[in-house]
C-alpha atoms as a PDB file:
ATOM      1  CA  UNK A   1      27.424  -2.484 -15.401  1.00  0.00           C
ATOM      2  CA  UNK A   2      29.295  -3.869 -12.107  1.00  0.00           C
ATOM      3  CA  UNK A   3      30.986  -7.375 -12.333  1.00  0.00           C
ATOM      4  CA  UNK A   4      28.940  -8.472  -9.414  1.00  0.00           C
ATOM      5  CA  UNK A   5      25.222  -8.704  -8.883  1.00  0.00           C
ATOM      6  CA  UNK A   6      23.632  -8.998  -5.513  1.00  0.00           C
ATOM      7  CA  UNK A   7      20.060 -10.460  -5.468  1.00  0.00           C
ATOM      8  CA  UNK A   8      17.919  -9.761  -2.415  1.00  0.00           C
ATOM      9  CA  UNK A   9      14.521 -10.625  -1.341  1.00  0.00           C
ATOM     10  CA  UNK A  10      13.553  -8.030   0.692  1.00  0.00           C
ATOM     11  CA  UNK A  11      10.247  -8.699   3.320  1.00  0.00           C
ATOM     12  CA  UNK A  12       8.914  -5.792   5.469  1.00  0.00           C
ATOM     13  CA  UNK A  13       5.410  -7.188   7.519  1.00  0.00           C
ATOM     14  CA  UNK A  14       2.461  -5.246   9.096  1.00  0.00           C
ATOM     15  CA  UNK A  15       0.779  -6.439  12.112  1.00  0.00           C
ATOM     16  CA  UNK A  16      -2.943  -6.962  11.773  1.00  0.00           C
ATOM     17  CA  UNK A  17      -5.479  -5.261  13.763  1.00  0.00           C
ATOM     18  CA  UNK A  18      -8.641  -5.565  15.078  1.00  0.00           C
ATOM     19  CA  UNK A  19     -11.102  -2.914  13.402  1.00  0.00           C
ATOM     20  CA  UNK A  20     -14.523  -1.852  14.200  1.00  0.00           C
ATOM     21  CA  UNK A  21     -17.013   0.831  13.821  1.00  0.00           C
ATOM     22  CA  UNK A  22     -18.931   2.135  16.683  1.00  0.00           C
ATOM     23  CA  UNK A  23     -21.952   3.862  17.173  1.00  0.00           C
ATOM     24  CA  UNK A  24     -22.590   4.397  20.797  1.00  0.00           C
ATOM     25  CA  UNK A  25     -21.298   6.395  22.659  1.00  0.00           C
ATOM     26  CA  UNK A  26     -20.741   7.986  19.567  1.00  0.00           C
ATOM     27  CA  UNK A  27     -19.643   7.197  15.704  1.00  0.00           C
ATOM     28  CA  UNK A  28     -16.431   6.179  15.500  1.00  0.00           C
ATOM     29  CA  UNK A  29     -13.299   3.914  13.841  1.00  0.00           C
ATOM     30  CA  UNK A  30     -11.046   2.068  16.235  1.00  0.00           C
ATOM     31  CA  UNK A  31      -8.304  -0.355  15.650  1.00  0.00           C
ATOM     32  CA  UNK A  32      -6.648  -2.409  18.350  1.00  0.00           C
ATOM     33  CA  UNK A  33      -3.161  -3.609  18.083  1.00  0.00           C
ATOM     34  CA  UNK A  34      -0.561  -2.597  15.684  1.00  0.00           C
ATOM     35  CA  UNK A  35       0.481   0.679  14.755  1.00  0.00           C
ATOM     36  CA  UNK A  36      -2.784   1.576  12.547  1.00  0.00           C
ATOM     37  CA  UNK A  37      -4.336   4.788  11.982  1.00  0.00           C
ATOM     38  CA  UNK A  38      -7.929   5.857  11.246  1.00  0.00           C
ATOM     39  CA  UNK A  39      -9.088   8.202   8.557  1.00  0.00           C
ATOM     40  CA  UNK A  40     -11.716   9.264   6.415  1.00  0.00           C
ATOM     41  CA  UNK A  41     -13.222   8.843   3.211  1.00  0.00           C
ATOM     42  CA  UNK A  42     -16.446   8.869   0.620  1.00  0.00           C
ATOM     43  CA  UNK A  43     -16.271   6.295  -1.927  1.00  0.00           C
ATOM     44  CA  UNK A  44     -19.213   6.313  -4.537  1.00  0.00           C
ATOM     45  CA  UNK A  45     -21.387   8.862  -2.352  1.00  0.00           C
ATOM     46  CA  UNK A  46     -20.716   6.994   0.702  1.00  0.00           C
ATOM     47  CA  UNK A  47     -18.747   7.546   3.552  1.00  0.00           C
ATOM     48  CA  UNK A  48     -16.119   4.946   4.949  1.00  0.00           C
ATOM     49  CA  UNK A  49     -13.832   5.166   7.785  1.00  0.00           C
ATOM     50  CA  UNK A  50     -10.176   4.058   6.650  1.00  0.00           C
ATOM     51  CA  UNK A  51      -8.332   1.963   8.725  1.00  0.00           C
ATOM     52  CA  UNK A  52      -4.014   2.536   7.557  1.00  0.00           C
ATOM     53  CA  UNK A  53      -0.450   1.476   8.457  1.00  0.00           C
ATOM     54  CA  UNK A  54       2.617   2.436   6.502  1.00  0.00           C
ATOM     55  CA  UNK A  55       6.385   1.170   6.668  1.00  0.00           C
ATOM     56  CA  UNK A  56       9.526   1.391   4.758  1.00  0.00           C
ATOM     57  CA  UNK A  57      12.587  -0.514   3.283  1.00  0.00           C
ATOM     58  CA  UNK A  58      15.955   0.824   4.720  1.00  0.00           C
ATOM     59  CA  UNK A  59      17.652   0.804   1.499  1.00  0.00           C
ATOM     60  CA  UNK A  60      20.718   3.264   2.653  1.00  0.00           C
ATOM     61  CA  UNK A  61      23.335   0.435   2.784  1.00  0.00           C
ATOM     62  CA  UNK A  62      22.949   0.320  -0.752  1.00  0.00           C
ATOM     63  CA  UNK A  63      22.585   4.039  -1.387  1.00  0.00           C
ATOM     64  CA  UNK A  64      25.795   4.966   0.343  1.00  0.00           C
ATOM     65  CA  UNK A  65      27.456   2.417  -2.468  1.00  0.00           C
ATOM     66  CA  UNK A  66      26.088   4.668  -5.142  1.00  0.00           C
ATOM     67  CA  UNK A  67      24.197   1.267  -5.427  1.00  0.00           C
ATOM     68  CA  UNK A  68      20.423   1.077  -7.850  1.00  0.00           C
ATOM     69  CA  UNK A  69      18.075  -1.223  -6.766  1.00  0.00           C
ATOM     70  CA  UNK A  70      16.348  -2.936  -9.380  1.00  0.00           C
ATOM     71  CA  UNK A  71      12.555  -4.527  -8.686  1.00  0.00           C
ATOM     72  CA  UNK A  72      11.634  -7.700  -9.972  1.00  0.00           C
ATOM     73  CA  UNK A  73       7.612  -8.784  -9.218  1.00  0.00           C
ATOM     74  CA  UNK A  74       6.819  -7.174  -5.722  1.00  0.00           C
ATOM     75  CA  UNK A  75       4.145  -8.744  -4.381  1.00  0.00           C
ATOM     76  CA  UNK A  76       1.867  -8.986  -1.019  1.00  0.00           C
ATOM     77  CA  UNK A  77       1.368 -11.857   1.081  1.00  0.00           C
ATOM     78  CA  UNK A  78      -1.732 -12.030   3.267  1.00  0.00           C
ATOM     79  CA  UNK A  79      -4.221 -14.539   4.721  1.00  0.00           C
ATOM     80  CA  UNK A  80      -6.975 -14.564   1.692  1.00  0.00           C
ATOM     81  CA  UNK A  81     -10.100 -14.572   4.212  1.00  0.00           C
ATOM     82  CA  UNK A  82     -10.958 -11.306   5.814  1.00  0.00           C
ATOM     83  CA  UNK A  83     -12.902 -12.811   8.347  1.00  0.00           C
ATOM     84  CA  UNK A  84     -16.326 -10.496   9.313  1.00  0.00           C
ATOM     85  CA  UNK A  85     -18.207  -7.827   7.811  1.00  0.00           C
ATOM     86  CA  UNK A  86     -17.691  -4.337   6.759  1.00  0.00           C
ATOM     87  CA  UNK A  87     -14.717  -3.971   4.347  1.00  0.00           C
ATOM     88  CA  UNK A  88     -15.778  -3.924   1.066  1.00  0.00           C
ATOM     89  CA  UNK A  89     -12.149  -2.224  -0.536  1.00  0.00           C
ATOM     90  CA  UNK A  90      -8.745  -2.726   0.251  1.00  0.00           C
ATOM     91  CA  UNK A  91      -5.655  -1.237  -1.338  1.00  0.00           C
ATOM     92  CA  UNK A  92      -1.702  -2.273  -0.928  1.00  0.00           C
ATOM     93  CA  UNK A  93       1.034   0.459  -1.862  1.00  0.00           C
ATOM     94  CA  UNK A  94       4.637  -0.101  -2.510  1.00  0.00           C
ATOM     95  CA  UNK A  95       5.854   3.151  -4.077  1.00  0.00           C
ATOM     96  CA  UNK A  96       9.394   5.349  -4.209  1.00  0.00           C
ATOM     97  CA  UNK A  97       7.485   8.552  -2.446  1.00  0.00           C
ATOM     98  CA  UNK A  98       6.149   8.526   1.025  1.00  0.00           C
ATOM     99  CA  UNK A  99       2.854   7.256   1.468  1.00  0.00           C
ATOM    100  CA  UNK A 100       0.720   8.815   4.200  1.00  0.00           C
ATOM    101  CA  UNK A 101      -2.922   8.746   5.670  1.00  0.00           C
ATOM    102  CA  UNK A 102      -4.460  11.423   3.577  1.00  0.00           C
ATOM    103  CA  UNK A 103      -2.970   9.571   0.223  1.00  0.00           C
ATOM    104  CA  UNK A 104      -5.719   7.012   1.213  1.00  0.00           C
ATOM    105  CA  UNK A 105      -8.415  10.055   1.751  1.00  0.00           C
ATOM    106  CA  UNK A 106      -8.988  11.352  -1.744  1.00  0.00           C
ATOM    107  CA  UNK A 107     -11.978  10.744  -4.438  1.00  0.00           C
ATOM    108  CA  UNK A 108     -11.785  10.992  -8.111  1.00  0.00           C
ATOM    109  CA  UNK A 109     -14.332  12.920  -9.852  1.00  0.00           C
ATOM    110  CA  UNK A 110     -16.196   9.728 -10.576  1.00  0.00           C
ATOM    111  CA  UNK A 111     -16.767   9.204  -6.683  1.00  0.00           C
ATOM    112  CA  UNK A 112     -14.015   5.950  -6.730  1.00  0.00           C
ATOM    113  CA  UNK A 113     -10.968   5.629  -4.111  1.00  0.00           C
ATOM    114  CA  UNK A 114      -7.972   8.019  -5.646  1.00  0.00           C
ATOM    115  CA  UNK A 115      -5.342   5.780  -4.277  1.00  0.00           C
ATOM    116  CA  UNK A 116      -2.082   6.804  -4.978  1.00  0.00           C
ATOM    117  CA  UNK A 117      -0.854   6.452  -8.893  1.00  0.00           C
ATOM    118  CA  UNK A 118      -3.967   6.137 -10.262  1.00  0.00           C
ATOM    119  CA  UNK A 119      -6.122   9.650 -11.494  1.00  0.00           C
ATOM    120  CA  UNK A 120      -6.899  12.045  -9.077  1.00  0.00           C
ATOM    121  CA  UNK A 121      -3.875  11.239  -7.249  1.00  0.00           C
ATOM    122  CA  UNK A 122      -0.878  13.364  -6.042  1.00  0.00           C
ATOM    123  CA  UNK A 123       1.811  10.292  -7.387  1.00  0.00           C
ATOM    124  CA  UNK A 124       2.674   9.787 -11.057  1.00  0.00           C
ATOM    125  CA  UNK A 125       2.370   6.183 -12.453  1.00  0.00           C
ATOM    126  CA  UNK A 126       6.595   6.251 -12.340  1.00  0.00           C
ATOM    127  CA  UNK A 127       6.546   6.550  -8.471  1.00  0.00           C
ATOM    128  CA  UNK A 128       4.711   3.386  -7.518  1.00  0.00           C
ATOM    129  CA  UNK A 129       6.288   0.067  -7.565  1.00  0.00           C
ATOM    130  CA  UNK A 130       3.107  -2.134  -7.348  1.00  0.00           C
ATOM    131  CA  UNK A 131      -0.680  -0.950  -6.425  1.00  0.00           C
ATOM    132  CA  UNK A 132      -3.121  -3.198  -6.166  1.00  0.00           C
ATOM    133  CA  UNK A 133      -6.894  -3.002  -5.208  1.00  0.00           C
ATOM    134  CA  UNK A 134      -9.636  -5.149  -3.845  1.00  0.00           C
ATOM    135  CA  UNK A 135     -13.531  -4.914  -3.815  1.00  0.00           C
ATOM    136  CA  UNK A 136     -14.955  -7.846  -1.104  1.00  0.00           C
ATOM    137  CA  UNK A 137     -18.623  -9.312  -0.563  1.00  0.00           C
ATOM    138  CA  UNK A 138     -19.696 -11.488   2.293  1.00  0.00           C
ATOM    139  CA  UNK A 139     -20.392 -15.120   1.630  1.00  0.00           C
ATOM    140  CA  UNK A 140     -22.798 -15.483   4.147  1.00  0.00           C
ATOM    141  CA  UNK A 141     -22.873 -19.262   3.622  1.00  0.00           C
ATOM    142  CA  UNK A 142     -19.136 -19.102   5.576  1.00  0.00           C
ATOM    143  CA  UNK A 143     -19.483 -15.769   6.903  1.00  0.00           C
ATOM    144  CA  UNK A 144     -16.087 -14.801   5.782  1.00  0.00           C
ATOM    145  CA  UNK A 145     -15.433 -12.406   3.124  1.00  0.00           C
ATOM    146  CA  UNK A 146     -14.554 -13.228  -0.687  1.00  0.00           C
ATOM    147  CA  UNK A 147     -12.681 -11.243  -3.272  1.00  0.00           C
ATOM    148  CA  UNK A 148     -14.771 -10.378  -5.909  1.00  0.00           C
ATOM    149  CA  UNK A 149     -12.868  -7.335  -8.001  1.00  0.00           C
ATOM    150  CA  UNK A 150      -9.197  -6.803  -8.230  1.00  0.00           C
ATOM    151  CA  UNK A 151      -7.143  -4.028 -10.242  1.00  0.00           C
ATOM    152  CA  UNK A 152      -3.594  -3.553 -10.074  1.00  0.00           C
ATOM    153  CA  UNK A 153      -0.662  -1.015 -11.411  1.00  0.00           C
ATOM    154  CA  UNK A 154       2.741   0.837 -11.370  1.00  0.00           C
ATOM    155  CA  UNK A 155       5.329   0.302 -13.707  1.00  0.00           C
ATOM    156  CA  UNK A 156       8.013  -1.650 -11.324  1.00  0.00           C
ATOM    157  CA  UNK A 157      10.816   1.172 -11.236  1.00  0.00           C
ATOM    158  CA  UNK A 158      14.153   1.065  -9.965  1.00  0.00           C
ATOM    159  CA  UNK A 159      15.489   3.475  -7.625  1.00  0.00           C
ATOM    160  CA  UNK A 160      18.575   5.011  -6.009  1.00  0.00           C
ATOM    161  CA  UNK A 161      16.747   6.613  -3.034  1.00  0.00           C
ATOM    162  CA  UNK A 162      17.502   5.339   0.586  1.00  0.00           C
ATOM    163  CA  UNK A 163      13.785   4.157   1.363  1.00  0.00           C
ATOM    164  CA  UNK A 164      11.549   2.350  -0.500  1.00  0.00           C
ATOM    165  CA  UNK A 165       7.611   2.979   1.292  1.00  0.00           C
ATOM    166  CA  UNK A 166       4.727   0.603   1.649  1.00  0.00           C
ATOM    167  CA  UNK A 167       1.050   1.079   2.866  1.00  0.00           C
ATOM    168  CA  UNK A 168      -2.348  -1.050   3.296  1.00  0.00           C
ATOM    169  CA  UNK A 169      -5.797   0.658   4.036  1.00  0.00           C
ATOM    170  CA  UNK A 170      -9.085  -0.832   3.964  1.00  0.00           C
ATOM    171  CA  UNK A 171     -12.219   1.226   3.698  1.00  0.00           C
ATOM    172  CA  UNK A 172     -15.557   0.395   5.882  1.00  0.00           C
ATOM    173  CA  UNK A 173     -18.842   1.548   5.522  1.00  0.00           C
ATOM    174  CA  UNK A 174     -19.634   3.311   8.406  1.00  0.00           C
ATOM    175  CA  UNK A 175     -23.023   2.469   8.485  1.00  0.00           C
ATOM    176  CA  UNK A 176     -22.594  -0.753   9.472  1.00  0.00           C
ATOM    177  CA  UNK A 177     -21.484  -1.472  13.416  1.00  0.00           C
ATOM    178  CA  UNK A 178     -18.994  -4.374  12.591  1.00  0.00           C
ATOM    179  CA  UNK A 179     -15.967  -5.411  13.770  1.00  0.00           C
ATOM    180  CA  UNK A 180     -13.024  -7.148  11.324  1.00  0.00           C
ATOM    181  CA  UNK A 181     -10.016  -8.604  12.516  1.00  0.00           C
ATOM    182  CA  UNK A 182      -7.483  -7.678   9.551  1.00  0.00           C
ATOM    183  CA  UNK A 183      -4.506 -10.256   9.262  1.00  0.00           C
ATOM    184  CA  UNK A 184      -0.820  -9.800   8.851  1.00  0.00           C
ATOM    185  CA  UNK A 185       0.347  -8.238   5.847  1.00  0.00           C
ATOM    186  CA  UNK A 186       3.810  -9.052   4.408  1.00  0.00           C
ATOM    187  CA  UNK A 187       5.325  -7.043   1.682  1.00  0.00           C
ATOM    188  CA  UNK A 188       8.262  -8.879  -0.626  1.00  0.00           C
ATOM    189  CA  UNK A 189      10.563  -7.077  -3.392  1.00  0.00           C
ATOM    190  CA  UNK A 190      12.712  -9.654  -4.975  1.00  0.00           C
ATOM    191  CA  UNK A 191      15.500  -7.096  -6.549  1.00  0.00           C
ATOM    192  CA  UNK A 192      18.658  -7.195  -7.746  1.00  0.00           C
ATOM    193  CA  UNK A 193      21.214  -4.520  -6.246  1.00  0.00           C
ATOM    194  CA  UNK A 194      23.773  -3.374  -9.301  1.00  0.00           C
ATOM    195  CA  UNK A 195      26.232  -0.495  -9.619  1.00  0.00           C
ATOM    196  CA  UNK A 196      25.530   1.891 -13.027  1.00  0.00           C
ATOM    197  CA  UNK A 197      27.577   4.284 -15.268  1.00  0.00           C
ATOM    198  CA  UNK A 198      28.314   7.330 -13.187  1.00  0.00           C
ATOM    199  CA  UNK A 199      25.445   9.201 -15.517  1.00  0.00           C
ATOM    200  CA  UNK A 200      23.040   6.397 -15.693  1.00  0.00           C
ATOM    201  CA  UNK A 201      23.218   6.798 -11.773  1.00  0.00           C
ATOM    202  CA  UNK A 202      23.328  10.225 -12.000  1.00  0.00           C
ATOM    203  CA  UNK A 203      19.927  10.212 -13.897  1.00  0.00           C
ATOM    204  CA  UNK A 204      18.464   7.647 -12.268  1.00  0.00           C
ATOM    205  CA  UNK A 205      19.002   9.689  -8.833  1.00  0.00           C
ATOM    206  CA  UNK A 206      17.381  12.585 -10.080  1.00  0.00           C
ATOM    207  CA  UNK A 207      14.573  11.194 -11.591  1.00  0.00           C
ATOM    208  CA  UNK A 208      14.231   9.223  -7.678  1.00  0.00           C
ATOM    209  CA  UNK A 209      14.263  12.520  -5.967  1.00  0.00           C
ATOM    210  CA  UNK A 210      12.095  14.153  -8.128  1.00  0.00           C
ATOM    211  CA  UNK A 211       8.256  14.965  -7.550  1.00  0.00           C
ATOM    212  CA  UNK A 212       4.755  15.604  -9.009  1.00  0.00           C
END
């Protein structure tokens, strides 16, 4: 192990977005503001438009140092109200593999969301630092939305590669013509930054390169 240890807190945040579902002109998913994309998906025989936006940690400083970084509780910060109607899942990513639009697009043979390290999905359990999902009702008393059903995952990993990736998607019926206003999102990964044995490191870069 290295005489020193640096500790970081590292935040990356995603601007919210406005979201809606149209149906005149025609069906559709927008999203105004931020850098969000729209996709596809059917979740329990029904179809939902995803509304996605990715980012990543520039870890390379640390990499060029033949440096590990070592996780330590990752979490997500976000307002606890989604405020309208509509969004009855959401799903935050922080994983050692690239996490993409389609990742959020896939059903398990059950008909639930296949979000990336859980079945059904192309990541292993090893490649995700924290998942975390979210089932919402509408309290109509308030008219704001309330968490009813959480689940999270991932086993917290360390890694040696030079970007560490995060992603939030929330999935809309698109039956319903609604628009939600979807609030920042920060992502935080307290770590500590440590230099290993030349074959601990050694390992522990092959096993961060590696894929499924």
């Amino acid at each position: 192990m290295a005489e020193e240890l640096e500790t970081r807190i590292l935040r990356e945040t995603i601007a919210g977005t406005l979201a809606a579902v149209e149906h005149t002109p025609a069906e559709t998913g927008t999203s105004t503001g931020g850098s969000w994309q729209v996709g596809t998906v059917t979740i329990g025989g029904t179809d939902y438009w995803v509304f996605f936006a990715n980012g990543y940690f520039d870890l390379s400083g640390y990499t060029q140092q033949d440096k590990t970084l070592f996780t330590n509780n990752a979490l997500v910060q976000q307002c606890p109200v989604i405020f309208g109607t509509g969004f009855p899942f959401s799903a935050h990513v922080i994983s050692t593999e690239p996490l993409n639009l389609d990742d959020f697009e896939i059903t398990d043979p059950s008909g639930g969301w296949a979000l990336p390290g859980t079945m059904s999905s192309s990541y292993s359990l090893q490649q995700i630092i924290l998942g975390s999902s979210t089932s919402w009702a509408l309290d109509s008393s308030i008219n704001t939305m309330r968490a009813v059903n959480g689940a999270s995952w991932g086993v917290g990993d360390s890694t040696a590669r030079e970007k560490l990736y995060y992603a939030v998607a929330y999935a809309m019926n698109k039956s319903l013509q609604a628009g939600v206003f979807i609030p920042d999102t920060t992502f935080v990964v307290p770590a500590i930054i440590d230099t290993e044995e030349d074959l601990e490191y050694m390992m522990r870069l092959k096993r961060s390169v590696e894929t499924v």
